[in-house]
N, C-alpha and C. Protein backbone atom coordinates (compact mmCIF):
# COMPACT_ATOMS: atom_id res chain seq x y z
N UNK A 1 111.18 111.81 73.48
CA UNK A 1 112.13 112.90 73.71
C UNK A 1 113.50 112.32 74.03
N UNK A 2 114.44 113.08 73.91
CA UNK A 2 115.81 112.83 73.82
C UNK A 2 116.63 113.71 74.33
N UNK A 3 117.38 113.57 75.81
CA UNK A 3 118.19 114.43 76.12
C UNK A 3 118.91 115.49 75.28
N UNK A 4 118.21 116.53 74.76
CA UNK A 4 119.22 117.51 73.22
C UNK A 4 120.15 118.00 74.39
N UNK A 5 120.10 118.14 75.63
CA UNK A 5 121.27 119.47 76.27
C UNK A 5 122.22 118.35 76.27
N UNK A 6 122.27 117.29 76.53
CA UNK A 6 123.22 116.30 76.93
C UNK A 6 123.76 115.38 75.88
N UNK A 7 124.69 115.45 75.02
CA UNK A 7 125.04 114.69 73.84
C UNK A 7 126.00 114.65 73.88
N UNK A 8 127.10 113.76 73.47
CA UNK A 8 128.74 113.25 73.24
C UNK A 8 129.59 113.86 74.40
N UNK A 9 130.34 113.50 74.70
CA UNK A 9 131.62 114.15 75.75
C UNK A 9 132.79 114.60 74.59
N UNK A 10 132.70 114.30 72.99
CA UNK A 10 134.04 115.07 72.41
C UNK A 10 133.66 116.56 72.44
N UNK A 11 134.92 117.12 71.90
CA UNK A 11 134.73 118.40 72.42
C UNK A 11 134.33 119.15 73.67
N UNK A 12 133.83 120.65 73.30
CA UNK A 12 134.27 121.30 74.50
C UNK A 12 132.72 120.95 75.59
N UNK A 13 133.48 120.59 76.92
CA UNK A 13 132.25 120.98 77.69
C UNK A 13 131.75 122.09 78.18
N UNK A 14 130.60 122.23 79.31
CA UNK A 14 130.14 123.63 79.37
C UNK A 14 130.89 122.98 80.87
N UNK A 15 130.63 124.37 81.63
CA UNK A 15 131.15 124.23 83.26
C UNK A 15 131.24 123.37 84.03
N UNK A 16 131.97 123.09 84.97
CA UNK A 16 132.19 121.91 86.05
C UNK A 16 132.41 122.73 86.76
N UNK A 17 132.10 121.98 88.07
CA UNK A 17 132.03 121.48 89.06
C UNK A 17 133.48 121.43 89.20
N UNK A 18 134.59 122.36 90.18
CA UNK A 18 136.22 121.58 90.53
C UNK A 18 136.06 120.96 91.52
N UNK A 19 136.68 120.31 91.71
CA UNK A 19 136.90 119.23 92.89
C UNK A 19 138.09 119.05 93.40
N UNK A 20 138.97 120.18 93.31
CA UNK A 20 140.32 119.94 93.54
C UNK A 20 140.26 119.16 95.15
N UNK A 21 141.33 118.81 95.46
CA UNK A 21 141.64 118.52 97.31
C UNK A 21 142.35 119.66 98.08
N UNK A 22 142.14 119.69 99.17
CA UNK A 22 142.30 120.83 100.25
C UNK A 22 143.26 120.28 101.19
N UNK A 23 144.01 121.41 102.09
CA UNK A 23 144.57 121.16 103.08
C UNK A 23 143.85 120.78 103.96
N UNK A 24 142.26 121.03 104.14
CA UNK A 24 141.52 120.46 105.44
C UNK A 24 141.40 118.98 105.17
N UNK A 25 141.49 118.30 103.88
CA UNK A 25 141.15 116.99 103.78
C UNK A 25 139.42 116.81 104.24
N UNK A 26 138.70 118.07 104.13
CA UNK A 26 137.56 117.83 104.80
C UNK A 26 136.30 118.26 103.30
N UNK A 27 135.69 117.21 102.73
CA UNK A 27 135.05 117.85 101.72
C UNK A 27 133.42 117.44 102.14
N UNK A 28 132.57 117.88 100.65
CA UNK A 28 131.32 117.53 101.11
C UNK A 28 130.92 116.27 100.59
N UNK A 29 129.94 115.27 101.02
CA UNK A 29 129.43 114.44 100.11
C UNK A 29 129.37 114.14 98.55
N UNK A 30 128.73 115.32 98.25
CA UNK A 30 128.57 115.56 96.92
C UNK A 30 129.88 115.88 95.65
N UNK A 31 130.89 116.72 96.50
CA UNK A 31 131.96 116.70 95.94
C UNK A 31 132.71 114.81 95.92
N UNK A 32 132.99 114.78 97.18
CA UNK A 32 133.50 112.87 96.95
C UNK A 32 132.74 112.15 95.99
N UNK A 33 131.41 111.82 95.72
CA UNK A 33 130.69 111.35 95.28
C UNK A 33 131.13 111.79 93.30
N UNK A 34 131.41 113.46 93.75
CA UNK A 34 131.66 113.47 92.09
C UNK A 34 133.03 113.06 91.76
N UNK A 35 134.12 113.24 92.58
CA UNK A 35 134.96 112.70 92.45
C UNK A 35 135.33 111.45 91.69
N UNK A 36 134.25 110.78 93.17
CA UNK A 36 134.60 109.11 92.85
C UNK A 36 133.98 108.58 91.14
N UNK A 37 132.86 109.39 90.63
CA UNK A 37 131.99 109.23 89.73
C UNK A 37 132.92 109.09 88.54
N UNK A 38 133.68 110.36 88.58
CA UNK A 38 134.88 111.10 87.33
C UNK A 38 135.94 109.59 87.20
N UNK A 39 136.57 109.45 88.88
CA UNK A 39 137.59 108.49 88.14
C UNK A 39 136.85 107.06 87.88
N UNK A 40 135.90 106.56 88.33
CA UNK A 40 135.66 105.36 88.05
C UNK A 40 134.67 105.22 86.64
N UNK A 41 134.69 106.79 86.02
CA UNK A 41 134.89 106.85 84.35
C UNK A 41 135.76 107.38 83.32
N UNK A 42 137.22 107.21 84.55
CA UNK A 42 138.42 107.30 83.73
C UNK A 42 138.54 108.91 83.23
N UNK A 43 137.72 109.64 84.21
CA UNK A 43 137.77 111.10 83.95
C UNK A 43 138.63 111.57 84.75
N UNK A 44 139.55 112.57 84.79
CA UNK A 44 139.96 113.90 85.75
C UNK A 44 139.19 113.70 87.06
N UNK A 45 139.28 113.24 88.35
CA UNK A 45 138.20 113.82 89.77
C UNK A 45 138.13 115.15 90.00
N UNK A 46 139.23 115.98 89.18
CA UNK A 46 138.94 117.36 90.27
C UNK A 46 138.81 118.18 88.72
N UNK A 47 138.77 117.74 87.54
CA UNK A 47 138.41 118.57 86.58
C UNK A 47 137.44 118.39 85.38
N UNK A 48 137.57 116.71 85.22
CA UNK A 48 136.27 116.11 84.67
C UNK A 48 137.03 115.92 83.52
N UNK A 49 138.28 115.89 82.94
CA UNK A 49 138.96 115.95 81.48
C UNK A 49 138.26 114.80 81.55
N UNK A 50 138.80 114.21 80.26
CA UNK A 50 138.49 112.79 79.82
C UNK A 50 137.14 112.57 79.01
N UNK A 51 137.58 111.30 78.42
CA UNK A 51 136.22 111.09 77.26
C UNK A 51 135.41 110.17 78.42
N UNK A 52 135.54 109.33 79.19
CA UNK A 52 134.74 108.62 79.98
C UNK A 52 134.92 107.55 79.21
N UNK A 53 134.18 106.29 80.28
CA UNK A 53 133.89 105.17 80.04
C UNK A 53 132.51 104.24 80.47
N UNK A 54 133.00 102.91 80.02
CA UNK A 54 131.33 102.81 80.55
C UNK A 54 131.06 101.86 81.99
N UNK A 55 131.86 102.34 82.72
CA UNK A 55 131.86 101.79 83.96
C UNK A 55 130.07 101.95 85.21
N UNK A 56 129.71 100.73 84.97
CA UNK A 56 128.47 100.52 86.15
C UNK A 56 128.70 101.30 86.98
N UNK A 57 129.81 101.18 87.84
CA UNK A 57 129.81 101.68 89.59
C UNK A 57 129.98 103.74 88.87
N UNK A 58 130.31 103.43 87.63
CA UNK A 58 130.44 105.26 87.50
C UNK A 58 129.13 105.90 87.86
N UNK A 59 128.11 105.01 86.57
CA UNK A 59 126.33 105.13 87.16
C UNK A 59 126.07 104.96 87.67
N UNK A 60 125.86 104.39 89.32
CA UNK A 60 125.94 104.24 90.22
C UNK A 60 125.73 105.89 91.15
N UNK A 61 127.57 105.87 90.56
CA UNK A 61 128.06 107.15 91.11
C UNK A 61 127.24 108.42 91.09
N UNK A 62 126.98 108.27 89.49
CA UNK A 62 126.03 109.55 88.98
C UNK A 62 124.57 109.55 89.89
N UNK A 63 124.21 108.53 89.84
CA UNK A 63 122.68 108.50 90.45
C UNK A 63 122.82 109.26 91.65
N UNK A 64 123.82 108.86 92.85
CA UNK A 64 123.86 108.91 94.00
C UNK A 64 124.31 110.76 93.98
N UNK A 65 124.91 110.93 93.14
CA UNK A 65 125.08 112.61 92.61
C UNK A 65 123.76 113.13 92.78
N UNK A 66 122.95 112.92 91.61
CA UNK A 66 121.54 113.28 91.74
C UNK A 66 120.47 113.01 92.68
N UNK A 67 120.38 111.88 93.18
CA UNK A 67 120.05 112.20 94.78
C UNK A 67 120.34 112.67 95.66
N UNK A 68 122.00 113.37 95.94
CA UNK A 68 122.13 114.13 96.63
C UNK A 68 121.99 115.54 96.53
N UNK A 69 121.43 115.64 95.40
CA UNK A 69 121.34 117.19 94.46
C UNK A 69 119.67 117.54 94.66
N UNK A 70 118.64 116.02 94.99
CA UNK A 70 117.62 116.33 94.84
C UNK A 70 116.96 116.98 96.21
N UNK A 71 117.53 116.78 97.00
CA UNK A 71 117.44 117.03 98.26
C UNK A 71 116.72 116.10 99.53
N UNK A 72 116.33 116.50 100.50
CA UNK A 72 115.91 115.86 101.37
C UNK A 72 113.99 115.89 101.91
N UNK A 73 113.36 114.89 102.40
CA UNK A 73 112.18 115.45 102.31
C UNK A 73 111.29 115.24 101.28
N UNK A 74 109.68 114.32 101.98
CA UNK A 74 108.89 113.98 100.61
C UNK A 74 109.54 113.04 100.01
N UNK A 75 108.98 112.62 99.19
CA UNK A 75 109.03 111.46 98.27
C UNK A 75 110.16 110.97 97.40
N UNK A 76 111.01 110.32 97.76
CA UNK A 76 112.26 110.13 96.39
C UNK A 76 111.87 110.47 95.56
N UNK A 77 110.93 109.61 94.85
CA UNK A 77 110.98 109.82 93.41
C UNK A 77 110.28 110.75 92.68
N UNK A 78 109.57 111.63 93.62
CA UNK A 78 109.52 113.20 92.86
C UNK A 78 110.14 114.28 93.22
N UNK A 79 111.15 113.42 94.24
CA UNK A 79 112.42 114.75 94.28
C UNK A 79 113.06 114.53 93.21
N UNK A 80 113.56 113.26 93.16
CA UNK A 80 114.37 113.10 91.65
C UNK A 80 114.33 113.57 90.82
N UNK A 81 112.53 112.88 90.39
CA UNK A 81 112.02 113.48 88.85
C UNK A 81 112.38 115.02 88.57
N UNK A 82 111.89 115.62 90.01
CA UNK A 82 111.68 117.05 89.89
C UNK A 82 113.00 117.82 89.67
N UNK A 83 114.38 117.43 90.12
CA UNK A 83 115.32 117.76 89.71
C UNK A 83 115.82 117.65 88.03
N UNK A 84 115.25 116.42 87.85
CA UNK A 84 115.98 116.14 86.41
C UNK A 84 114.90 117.42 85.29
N UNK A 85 113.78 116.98 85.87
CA UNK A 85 112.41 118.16 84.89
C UNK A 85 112.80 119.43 84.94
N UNK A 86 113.35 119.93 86.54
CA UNK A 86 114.00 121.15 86.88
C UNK A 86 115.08 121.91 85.97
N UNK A 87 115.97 120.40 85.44
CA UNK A 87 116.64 121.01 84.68
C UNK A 87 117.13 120.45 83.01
N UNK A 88 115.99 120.77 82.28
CA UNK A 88 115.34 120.25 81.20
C UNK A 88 115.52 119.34 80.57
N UNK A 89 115.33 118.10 81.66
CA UNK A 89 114.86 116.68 80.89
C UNK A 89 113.54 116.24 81.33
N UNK A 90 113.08 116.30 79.91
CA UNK A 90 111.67 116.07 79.85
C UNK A 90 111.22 114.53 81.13
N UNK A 91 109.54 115.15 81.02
CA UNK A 91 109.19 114.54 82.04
C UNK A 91 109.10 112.67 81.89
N UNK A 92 109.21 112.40 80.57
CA UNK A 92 108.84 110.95 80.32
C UNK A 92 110.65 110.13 80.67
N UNK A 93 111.45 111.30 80.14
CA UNK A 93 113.02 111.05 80.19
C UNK A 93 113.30 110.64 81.81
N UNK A 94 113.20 111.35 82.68
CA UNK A 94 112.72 111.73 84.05
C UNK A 94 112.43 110.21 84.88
N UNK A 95 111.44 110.16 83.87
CA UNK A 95 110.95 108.00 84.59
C UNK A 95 111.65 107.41 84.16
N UNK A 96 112.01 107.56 82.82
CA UNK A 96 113.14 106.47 82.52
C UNK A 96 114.17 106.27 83.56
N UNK A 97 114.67 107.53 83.40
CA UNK A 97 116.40 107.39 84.40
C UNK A 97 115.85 107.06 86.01
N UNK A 98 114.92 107.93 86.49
CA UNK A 98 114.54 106.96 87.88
C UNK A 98 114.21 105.94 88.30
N UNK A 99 113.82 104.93 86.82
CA UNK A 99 113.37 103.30 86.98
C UNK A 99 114.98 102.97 86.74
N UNK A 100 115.86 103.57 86.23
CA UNK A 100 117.06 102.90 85.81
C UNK A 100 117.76 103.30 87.19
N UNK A 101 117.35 104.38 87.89
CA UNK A 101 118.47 104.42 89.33
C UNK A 101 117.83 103.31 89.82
N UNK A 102 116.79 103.36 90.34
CA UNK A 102 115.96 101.89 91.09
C UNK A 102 116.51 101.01 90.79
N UNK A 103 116.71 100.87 89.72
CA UNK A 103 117.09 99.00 88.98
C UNK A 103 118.18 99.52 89.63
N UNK A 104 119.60 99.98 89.32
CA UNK A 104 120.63 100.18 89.59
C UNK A 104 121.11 100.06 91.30
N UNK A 105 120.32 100.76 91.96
CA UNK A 105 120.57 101.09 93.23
C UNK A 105 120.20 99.35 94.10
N UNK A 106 119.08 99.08 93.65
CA UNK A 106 118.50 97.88 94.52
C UNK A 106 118.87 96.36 93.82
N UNK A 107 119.74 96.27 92.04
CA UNK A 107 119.59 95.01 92.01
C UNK A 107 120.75 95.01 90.89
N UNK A 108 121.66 96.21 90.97
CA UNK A 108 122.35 96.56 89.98
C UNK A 108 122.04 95.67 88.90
N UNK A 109 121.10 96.12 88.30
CA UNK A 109 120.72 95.70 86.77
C UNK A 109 119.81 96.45 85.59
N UNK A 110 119.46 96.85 85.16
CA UNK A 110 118.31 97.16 83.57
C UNK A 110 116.81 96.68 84.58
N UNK A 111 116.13 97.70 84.16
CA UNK A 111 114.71 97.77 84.69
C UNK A 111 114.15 96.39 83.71
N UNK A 112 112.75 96.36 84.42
CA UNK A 112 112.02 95.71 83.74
C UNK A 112 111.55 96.07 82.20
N UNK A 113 111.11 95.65 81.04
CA UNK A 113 110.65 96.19 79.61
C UNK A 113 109.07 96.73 79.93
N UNK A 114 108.69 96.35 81.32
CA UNK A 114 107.16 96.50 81.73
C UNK A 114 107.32 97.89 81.98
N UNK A 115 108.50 98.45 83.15
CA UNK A 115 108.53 99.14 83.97
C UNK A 115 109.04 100.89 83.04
N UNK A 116 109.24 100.24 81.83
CA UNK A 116 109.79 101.56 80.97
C UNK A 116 109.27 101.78 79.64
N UNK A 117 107.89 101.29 80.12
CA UNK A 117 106.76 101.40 78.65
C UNK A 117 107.00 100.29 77.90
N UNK A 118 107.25 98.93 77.99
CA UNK A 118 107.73 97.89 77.37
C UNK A 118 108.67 97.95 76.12
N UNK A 119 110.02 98.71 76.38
CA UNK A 119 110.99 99.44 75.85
C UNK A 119 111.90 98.43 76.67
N UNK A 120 113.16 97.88 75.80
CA UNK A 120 114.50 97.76 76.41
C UNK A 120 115.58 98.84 76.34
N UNK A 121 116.08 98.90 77.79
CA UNK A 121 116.81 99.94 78.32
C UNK A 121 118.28 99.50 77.69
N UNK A 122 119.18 99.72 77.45
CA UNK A 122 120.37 99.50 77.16
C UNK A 122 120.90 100.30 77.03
N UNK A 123 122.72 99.71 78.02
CA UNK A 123 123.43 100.76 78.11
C UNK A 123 124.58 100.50 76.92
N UNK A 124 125.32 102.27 76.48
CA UNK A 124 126.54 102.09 75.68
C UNK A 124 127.56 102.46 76.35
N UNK A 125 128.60 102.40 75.39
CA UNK A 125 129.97 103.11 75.69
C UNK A 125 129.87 104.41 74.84
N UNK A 126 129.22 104.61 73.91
CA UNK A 126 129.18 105.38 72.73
C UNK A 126 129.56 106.98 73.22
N UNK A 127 130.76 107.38 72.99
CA UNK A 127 130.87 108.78 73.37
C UNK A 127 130.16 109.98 72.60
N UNK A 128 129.87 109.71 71.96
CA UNK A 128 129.27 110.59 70.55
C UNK A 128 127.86 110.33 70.77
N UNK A 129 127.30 110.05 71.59
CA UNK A 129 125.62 109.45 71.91
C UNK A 129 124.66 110.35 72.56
N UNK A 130 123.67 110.22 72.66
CA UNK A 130 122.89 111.30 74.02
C UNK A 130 122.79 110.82 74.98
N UNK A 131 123.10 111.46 76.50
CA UNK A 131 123.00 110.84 77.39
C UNK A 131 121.61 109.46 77.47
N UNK A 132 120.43 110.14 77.47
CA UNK A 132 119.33 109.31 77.21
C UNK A 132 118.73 109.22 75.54
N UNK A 133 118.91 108.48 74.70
CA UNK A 133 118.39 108.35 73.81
C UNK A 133 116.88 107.73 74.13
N UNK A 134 115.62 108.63 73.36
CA UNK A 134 114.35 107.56 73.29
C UNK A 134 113.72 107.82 71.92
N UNK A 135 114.54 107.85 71.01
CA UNK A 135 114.30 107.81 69.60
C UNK A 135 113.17 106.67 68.72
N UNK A 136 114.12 105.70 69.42
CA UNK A 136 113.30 104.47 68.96
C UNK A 136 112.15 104.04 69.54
N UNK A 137 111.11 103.29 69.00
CA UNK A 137 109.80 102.64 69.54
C UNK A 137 110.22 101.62 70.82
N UNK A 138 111.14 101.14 70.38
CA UNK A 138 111.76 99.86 70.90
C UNK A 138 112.77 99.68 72.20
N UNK A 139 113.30 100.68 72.48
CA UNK A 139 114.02 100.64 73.08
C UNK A 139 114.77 102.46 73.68
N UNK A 140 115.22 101.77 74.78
CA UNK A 140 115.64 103.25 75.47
C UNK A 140 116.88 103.33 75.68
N UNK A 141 118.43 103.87 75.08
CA UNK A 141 119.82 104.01 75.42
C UNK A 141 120.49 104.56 76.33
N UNK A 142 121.45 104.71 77.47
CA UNK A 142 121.81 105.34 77.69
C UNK A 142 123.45 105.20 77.40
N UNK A 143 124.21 106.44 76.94
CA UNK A 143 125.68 106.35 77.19
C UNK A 143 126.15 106.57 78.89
N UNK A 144 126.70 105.91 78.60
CA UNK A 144 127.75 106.16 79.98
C UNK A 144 128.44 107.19 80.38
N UNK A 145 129.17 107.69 79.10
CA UNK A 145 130.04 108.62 78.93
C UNK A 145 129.23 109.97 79.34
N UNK A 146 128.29 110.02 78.14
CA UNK A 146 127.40 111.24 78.45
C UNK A 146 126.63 111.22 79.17
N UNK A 147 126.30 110.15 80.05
CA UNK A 147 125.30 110.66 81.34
C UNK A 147 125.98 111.04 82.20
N UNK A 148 126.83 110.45 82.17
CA UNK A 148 127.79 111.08 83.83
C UNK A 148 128.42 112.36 83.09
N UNK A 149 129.76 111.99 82.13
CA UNK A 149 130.47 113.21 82.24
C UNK A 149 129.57 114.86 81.31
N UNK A 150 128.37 114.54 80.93
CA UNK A 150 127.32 115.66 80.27
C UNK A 150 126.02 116.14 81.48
N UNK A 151 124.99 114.77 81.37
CA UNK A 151 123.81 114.74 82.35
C UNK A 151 124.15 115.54 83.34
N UNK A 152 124.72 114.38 84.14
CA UNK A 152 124.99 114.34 85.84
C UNK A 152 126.24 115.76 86.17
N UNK A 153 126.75 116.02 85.67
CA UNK A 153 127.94 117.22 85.83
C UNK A 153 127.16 118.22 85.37
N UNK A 154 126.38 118.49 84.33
CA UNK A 154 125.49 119.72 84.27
C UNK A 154 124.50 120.00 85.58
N UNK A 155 123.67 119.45 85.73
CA UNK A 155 123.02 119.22 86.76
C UNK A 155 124.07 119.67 88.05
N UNK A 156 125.02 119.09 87.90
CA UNK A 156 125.99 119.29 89.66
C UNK A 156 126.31 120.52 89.64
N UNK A 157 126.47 121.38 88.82
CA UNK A 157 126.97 122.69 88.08
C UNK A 157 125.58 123.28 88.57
N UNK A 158 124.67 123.11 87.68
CA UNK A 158 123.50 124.26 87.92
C UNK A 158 122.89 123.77 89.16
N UNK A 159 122.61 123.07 89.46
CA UNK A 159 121.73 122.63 90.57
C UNK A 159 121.84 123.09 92.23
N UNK A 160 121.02 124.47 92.95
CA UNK A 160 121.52 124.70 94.18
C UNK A 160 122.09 123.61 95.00
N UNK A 161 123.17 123.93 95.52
CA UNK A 161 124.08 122.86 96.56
C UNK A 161 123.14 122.84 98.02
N UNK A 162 123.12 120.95 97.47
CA UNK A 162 122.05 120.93 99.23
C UNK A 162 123.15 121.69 100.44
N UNK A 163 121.86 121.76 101.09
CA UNK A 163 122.74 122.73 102.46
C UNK A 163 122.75 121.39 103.70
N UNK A 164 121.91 119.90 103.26
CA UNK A 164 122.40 119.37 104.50
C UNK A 164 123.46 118.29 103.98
N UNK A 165 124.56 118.38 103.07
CA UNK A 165 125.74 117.39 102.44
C UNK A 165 126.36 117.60 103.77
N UNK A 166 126.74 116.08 103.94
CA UNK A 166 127.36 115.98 105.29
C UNK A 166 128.43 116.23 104.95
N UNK A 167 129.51 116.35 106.08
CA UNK A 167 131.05 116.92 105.42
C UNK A 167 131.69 115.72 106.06
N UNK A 168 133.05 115.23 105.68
CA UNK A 168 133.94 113.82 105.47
C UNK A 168 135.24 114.75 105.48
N UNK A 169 135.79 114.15 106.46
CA UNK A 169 137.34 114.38 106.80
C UNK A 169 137.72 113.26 106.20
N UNK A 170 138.46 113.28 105.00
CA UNK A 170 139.25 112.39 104.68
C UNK A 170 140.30 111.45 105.26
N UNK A 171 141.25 112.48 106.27
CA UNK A 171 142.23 112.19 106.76
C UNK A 171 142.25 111.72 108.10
N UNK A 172 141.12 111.42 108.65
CA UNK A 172 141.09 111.38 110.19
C UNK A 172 141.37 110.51 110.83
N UNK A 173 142.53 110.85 111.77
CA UNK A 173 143.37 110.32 112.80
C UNK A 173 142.45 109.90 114.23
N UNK A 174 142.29 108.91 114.49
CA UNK A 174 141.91 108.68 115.88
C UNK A 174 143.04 108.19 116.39
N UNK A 175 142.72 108.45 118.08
CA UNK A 175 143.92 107.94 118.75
C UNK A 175 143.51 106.56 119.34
C-alpha cells in the first residue's frame, strides 16, 4: 500500500493548520513544533506555502508532530500506529513510518532492512512523490516534501488537538 491521500506538494493543498504569532507570545507545543517543521522545510511557519525540502531535522519535526497528536497514555507505538490507521494510512504503512520515527528519534538514521520486512527505506527530495511509497518489493520511499508538508499537516488539521500540549511563552522575561 501506498499513501494515495498524501502525494506531491505541487498544487493546491487541502487545509492547514495557521500558525500565525500572537500578542501573548504564548503558543502550544504542537503549534511551535509545526512551525519549526514548515521552516526547517523551507515552508511558510504560519501558512505552510512552499514546495518543501528534504531537510532531516524537518522529519524529525514531523514525527514529534505526530506524537504529539497521538496523545498521552499506553503504549507509544500503538498510539502512533493508531493515529496514522486513524487517519487512513494503512496498517503495514503505519510500521513503516514508526520504525522510521524510532530510527530517527534514537539514532537519526534509516531503520534496519530486517526491521521493515527486509525492504530498504530511502529517503527523497521528490516533490511530485507519495509521502510513503511501498510499491516496490524492494524497497520503501519516503519524500520529505510530502510527508511533512501532505502526511504530517493533514493529520495536524484533522486530528483532535491533545488537550494536555503544554503552552510556551515565547517571550519570557525573568528578572
Amino acid at each position: 500500500m501506498t499513501t494515495e491521500l498524501d502525494k506531491g506538494c505541487e498544487g493546491e493543498t487541502g487545509p492547514m493548520l495557521s500558525c500565525h504569532l500572537n500578542g501573548t507570545h504564548t503558543y502550544s507545543s504542537l503549534i511551535l513544533a509545526l512551525r519549526d517543521m514548515r521552516s526547517a522545510n523551507d515552508r511558510d511557519p504560519a501558512t505552510d506555502a512552499g514546495d518543501g525540502n528534504d531537510s532531516w531535522i524537518g522529519l524529525v519535526l514531523g514525527m514529534i508532530v505526530l506524537d504529539n497528536l497521538s496523545g498521552t497514555g499506553g503504549e507509544v507505538g500503538s498510539r502512533f500506529k493508531g493515529l496514522l490507521t486513524d487517519h487512513g494510512v494503512s496498517e503495514d504503512d503505519a510500521r513503516y513510518i514508526y520504525r522510521f520515527r524510532c530510527s530517527l528519534h534514537h539514532e537519526y538514521g534509516l531503520p534496519r532492512p530486517t526491521t521493515v520486512d527486509d525492504r530498504r527505506l530511502v529517503v527523497i527530495p521528490g516533490i511530485d512523490a507519495y509521502a510513503v511509497d511501498t510499491s516496490r518489493p524492494d524497497r520503501i520511499t519516503i519524500s520529505v516534501p510530502a510527508f511533512c508538508g501532505r502526511l504530517v499537516e493533514r493529520i495536524a488539521y484533522e486530528a483532535p488537538k491533545p488537550a494536555s500540549s503544554s503552552l510556551i511563552n515565547t517571550r519570557l522575561v525573568l528578572d
